[in-house]
PDB file of N, CA and C in Angstrom:
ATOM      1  N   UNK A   1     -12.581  -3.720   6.453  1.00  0.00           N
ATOM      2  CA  UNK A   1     -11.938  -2.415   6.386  1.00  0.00           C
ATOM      3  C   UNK A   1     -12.837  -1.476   5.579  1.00  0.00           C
ATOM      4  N   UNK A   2     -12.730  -0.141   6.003  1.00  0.00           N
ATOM      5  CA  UNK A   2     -13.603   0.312   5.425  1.00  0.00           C
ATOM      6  C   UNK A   2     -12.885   1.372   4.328  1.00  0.00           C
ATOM      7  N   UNK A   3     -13.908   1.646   2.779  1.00  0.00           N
ATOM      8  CA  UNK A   3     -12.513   1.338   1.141  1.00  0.00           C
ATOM      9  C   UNK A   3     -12.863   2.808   1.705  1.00  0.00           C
ATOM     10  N   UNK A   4     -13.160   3.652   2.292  1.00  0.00           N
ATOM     11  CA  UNK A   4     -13.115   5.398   2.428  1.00  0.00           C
ATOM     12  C   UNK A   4     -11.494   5.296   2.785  1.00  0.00           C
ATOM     13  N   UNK A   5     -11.421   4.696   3.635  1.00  0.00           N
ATOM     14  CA  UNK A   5     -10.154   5.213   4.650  1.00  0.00           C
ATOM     15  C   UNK A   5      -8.646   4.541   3.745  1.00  0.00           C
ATOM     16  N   UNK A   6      -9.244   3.651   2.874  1.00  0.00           N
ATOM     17  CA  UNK A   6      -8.080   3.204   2.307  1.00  0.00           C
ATOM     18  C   UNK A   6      -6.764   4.204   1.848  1.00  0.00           C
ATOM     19  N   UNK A   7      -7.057   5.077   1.247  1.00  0.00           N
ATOM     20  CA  UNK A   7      -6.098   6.500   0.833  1.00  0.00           C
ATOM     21  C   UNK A   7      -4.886   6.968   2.081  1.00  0.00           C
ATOM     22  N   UNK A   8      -6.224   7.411   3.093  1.00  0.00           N
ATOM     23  CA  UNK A   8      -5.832   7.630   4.219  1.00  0.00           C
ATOM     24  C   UNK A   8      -3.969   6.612   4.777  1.00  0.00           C
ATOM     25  N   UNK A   9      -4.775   5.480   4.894  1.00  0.00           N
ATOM     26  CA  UNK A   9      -3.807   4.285   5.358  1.00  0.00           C
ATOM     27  C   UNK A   9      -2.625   4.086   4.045  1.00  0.00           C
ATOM     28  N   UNK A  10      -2.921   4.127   2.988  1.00  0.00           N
ATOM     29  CA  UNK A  10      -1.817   4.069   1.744  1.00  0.00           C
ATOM     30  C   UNK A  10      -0.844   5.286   1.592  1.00  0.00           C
ATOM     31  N   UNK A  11      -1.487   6.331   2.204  1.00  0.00           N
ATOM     32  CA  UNK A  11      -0.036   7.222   2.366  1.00  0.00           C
ATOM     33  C   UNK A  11       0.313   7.330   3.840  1.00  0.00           C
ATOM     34  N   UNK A  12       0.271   6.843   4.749  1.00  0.00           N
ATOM     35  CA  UNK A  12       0.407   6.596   6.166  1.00  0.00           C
ATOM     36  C   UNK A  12       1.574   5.525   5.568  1.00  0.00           C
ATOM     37  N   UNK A  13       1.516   4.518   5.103  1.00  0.00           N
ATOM     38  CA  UNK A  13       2.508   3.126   4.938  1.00  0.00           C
ATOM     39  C   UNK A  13       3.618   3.828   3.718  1.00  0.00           C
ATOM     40  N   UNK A  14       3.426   4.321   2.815  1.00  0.00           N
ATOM     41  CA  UNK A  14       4.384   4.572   2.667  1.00  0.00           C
ATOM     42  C   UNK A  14       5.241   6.034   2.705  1.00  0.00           C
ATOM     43  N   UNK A  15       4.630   6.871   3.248  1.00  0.00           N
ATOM     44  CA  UNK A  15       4.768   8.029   4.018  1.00  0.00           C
ATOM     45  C   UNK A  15       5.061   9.074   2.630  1.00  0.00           C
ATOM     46  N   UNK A  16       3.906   8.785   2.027  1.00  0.00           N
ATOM     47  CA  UNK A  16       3.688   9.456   0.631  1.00  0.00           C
ATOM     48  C   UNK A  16       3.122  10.857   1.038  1.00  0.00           C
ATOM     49  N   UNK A  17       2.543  11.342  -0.457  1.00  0.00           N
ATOM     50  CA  UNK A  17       1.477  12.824  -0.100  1.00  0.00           C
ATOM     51  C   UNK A  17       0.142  12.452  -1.019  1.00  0.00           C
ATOM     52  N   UNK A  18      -0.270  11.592  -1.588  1.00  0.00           N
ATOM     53  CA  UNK A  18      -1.962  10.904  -1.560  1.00  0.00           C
ATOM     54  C   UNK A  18      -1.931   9.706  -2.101  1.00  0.00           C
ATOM     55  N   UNK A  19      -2.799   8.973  -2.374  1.00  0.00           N
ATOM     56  CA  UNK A  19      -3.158   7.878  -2.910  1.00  0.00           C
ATOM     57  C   UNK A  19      -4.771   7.754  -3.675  1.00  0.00           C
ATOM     58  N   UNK A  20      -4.892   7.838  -4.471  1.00  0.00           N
ATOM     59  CA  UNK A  20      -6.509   7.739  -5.757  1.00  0.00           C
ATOM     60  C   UNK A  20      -6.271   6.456  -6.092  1.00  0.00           C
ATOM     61  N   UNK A  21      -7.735   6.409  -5.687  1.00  0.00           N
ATOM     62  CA  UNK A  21      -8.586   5.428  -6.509  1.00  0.00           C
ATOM     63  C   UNK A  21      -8.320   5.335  -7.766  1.00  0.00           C
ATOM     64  N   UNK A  22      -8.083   4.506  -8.424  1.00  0.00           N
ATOM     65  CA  UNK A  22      -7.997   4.719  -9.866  1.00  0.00           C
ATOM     66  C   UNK A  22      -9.215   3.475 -10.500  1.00  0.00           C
ATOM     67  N   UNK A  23      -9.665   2.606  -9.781  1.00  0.00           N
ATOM     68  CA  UNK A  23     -10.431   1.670 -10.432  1.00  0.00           C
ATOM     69  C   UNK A  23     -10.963   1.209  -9.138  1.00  0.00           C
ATOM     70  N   UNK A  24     -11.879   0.271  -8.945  1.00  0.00           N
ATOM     71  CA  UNK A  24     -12.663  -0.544  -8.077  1.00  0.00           C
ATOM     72  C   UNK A  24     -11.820  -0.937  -7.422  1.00  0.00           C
ATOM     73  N   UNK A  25     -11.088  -0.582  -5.765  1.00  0.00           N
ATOM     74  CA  UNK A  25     -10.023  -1.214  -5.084  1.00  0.00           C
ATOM     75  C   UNK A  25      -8.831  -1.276  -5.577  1.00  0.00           C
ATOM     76  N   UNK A  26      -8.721  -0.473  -6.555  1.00  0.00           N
ATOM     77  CA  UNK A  26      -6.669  -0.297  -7.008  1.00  0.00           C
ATOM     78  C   UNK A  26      -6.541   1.103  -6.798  1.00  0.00           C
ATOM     79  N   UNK A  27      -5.358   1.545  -6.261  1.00  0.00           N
ATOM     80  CA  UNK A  27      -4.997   2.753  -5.983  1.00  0.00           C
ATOM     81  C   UNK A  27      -4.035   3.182  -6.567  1.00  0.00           C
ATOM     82  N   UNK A  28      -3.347   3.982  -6.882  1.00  0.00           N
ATOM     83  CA  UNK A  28      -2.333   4.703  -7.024  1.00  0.00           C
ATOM     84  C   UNK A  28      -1.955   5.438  -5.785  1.00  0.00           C
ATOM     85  N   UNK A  29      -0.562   5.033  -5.568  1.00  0.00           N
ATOM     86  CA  UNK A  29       0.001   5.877  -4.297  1.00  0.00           C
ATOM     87  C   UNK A  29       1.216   6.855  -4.642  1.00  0.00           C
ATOM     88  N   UNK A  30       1.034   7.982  -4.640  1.00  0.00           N
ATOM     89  CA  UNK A  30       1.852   9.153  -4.774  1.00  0.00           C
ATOM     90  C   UNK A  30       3.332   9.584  -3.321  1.00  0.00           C
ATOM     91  N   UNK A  31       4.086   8.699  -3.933  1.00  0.00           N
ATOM     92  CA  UNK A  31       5.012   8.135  -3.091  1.00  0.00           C
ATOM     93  C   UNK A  31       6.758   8.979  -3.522  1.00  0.00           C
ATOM     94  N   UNK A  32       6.097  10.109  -4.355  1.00  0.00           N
ATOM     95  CA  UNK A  32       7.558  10.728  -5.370  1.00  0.00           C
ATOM     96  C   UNK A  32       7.460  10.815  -6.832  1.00  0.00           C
ATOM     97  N   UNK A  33       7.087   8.958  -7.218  1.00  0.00           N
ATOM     98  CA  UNK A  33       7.150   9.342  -8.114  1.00  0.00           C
ATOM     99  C   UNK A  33       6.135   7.994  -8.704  1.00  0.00           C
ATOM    100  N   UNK A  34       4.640   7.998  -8.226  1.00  0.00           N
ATOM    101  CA  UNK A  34       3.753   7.705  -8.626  1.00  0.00           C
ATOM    102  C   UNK A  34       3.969   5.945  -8.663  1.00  0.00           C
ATOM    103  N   UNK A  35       5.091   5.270  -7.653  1.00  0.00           N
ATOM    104  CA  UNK A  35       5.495   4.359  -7.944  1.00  0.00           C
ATOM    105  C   UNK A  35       5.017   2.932  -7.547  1.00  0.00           C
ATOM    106  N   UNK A  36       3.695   2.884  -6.647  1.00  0.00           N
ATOM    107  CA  UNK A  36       3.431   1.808  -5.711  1.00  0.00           C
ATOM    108  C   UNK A  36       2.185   1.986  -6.576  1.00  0.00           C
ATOM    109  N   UNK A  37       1.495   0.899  -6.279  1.00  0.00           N
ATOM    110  CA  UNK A  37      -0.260   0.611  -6.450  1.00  0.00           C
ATOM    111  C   UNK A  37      -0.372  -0.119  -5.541  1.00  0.00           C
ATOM    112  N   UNK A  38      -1.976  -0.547  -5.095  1.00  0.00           N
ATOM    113  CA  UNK A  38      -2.401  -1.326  -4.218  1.00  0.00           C
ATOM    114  C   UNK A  38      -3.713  -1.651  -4.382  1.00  0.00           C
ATOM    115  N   UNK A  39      -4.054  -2.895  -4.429  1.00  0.00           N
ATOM    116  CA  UNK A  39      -5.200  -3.818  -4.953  1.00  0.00           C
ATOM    117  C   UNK A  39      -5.551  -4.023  -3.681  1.00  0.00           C
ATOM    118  N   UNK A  40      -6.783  -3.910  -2.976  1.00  0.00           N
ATOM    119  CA  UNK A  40      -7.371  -4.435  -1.931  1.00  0.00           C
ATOM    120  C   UNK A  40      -8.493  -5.452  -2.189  1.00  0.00           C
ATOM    121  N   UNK A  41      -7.896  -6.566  -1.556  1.00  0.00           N
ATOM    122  CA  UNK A  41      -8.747  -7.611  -1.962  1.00  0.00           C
ATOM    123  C   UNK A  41     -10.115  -7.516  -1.035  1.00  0.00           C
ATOM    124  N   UNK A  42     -11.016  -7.113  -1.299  1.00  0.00           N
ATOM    125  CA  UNK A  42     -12.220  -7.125  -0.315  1.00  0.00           C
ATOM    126  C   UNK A  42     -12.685  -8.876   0.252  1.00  0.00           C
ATOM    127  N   UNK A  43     -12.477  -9.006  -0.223  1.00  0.00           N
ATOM    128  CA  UNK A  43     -13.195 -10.500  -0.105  1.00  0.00           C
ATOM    129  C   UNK A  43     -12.437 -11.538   1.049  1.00  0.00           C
ATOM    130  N   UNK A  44     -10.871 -11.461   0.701  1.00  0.00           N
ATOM    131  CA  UNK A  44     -10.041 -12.006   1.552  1.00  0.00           C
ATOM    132  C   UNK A  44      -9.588 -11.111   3.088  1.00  0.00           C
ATOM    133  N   UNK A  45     -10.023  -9.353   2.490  1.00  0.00           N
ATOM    134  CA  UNK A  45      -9.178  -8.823   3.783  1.00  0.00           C
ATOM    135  C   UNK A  45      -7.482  -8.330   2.993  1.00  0.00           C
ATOM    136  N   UNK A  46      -7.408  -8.604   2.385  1.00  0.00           N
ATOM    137  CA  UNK A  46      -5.912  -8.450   1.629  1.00  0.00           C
ATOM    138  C   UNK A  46      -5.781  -6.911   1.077  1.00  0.00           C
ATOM    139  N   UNK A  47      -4.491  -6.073   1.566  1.00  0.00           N
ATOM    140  CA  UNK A  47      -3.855  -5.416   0.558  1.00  0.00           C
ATOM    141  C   UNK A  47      -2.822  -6.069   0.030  1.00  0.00           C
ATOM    142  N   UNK A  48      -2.688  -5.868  -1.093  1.00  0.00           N
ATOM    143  CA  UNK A  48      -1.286  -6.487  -1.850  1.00  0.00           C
ATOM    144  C   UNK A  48      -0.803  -5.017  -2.344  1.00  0.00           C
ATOM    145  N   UNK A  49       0.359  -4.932  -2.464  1.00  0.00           N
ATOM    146  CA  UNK A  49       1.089  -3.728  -2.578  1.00  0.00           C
ATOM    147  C   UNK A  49       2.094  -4.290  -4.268  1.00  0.00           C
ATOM    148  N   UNK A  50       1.991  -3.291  -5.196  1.00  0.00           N
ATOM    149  CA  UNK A  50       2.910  -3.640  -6.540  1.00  0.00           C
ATOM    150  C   UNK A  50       3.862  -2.517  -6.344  1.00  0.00           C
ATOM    151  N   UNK A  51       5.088  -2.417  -6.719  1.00  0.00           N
ATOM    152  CA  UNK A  51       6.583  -1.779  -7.373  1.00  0.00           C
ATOM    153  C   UNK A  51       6.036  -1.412  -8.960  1.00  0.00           C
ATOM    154  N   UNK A  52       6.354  -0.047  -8.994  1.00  0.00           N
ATOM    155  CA  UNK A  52       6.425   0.363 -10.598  1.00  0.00           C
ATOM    156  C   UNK A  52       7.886  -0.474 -10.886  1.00  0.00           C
ATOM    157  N   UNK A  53       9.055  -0.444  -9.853  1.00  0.00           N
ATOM    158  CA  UNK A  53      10.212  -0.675 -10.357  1.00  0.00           C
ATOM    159  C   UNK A  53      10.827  -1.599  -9.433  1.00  0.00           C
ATOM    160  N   UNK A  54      11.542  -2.856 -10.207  1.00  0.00           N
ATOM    161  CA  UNK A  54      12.047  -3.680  -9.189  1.00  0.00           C
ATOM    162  C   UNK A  54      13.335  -2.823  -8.288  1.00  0.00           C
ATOM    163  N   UNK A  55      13.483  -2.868  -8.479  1.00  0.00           N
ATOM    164  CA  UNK A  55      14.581  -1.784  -7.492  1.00  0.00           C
ATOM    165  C   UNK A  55      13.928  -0.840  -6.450  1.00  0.00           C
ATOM    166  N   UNK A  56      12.592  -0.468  -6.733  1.00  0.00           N
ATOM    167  CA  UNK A  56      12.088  -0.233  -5.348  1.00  0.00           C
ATOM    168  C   UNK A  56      11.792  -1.327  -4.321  1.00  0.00           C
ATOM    169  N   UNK A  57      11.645  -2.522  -4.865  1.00  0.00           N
ATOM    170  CA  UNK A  57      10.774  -3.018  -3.921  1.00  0.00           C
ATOM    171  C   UNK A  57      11.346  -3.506  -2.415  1.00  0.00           C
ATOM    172  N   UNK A  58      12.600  -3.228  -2.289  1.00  0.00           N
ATOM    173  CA  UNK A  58      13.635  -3.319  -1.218  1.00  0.00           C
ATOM    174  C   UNK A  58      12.933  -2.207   0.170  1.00  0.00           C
ATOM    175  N   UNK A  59      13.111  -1.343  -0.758  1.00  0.00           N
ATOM    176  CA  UNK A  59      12.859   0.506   0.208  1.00  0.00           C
ATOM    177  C   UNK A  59      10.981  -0.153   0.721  1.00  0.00           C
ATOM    178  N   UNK A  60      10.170  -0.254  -0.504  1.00  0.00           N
ATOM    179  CA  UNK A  60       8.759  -0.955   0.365  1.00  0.00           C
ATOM    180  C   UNK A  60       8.591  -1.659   1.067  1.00  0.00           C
ATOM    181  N   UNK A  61       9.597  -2.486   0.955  1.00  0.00           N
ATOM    182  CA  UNK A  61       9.029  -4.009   1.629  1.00  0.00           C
ATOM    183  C   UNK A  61       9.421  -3.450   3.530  1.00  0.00           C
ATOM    184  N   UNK A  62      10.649  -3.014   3.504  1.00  0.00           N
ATOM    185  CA  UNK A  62      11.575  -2.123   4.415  1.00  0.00           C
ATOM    186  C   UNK A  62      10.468  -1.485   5.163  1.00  0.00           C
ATOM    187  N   UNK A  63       9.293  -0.156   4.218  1.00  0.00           N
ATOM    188  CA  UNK A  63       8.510   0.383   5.370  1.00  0.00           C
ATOM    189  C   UNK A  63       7.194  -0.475   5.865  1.00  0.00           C
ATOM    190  N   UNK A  64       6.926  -1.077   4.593  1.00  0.00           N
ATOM    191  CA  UNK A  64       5.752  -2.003   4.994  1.00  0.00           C
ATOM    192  C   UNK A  64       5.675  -2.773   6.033  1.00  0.00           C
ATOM    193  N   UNK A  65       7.323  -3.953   6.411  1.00  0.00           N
ATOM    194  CA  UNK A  65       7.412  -4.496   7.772  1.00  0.00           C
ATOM    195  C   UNK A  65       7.427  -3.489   8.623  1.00  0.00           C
ATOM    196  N   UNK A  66       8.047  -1.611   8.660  1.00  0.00           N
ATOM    197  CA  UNK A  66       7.839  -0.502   9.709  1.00  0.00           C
ATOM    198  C   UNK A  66       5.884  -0.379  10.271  1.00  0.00           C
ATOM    199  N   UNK A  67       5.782  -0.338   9.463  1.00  0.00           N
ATOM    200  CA  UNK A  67       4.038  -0.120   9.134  1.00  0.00           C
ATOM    201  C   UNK A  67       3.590  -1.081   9.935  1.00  0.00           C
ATOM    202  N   UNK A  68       3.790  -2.729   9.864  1.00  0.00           N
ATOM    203  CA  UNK A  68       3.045  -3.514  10.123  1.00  0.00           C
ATOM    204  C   UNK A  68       3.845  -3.632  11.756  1.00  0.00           C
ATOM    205  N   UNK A  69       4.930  -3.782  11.571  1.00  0.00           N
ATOM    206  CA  UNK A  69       5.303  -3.766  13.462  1.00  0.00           C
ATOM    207  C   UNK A  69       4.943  -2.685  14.404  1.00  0.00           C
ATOM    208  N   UNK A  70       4.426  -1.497  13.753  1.00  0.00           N
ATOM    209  CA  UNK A  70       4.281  -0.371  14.559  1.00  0.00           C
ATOM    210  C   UNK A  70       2.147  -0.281  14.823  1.00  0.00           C
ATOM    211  N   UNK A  71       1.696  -1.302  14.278  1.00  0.00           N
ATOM    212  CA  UNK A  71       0.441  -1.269  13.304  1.00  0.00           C
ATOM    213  C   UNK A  71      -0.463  -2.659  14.166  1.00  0.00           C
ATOM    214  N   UNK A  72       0.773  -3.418  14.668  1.00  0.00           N
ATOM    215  CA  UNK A  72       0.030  -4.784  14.699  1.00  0.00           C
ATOM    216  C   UNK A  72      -0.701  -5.420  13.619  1.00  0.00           C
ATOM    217  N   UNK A  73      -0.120  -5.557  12.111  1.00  0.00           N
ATOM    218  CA  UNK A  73      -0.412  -5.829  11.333  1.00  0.00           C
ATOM    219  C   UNK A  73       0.351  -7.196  10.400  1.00  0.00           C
ATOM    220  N   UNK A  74      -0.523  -8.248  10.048  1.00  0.00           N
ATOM    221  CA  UNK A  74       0.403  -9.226   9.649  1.00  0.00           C
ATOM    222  C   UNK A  74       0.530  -9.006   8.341  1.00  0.00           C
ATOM    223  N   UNK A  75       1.673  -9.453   7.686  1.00  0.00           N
ATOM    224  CA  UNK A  75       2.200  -9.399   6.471  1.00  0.00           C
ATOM    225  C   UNK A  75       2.694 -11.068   6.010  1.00  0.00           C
ATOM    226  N   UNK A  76       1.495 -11.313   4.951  1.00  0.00           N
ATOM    227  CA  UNK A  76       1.379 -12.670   4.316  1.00  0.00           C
ATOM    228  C   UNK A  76       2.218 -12.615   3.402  1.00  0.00           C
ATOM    229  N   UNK A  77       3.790 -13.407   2.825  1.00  0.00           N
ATOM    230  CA  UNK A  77       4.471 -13.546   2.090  1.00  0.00           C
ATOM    231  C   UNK A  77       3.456 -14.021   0.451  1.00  0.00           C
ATOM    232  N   UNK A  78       4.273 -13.528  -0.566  1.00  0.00           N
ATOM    233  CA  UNK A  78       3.249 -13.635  -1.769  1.00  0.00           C
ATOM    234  C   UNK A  78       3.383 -15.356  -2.141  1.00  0.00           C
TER     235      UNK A  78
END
C-alpha cells in the first residue's frame, strides 16, 4: 500500500474530515472528535485501527465491516 494515500483511505473508512500523520505510520483520524488512530503495519500489510473511547468502538467496528464489504477488504480479528 502506498503510506501517501493512507489519509486519503482513513477518512474514506470512517467518513471523517482528515487524518495526519502524527509519527512513522500512526495517524490521527479526525472523526469529530479526534477519536480513532491507526498504526499501519508496513511489514505485515496491516492497519490496526485504536478507540480513544471504549464506547466508541461499537460505531467503528460497525463502519469498518461497511468499509471492508463495500471495499473487498478482509478484516483479521485482534
Amino acid at each position: 500500500m502506498n503510506i501517501d494515500a493512507m489519509p486519503v483511505l482513513l477518512v474514506h473508512f470512517v467518513q471523517g474530515q482528515a487524518a495526519y500523520e502524527i509519527d512513522t505510520n500512526r495517524f490521527a483520524i479526525d472523526a469529530g472528535e479526534n477519536d480513532v488512530r491507526a498504526l499501519y503495519d508496513e511489514e505485515n500489510g496491516l492497519v490496526k485501527f485504536f478507540c480513544r473511547y471504549e464506547e466508541d468502538m461499537a460505531k467503528y467496528d460497525k463502519k469498518l465491516k461497511q468499509f471492508a464489504l463495500s471495499h473487498d477488504v478482509t478484516i483479521a480479528e485482534p
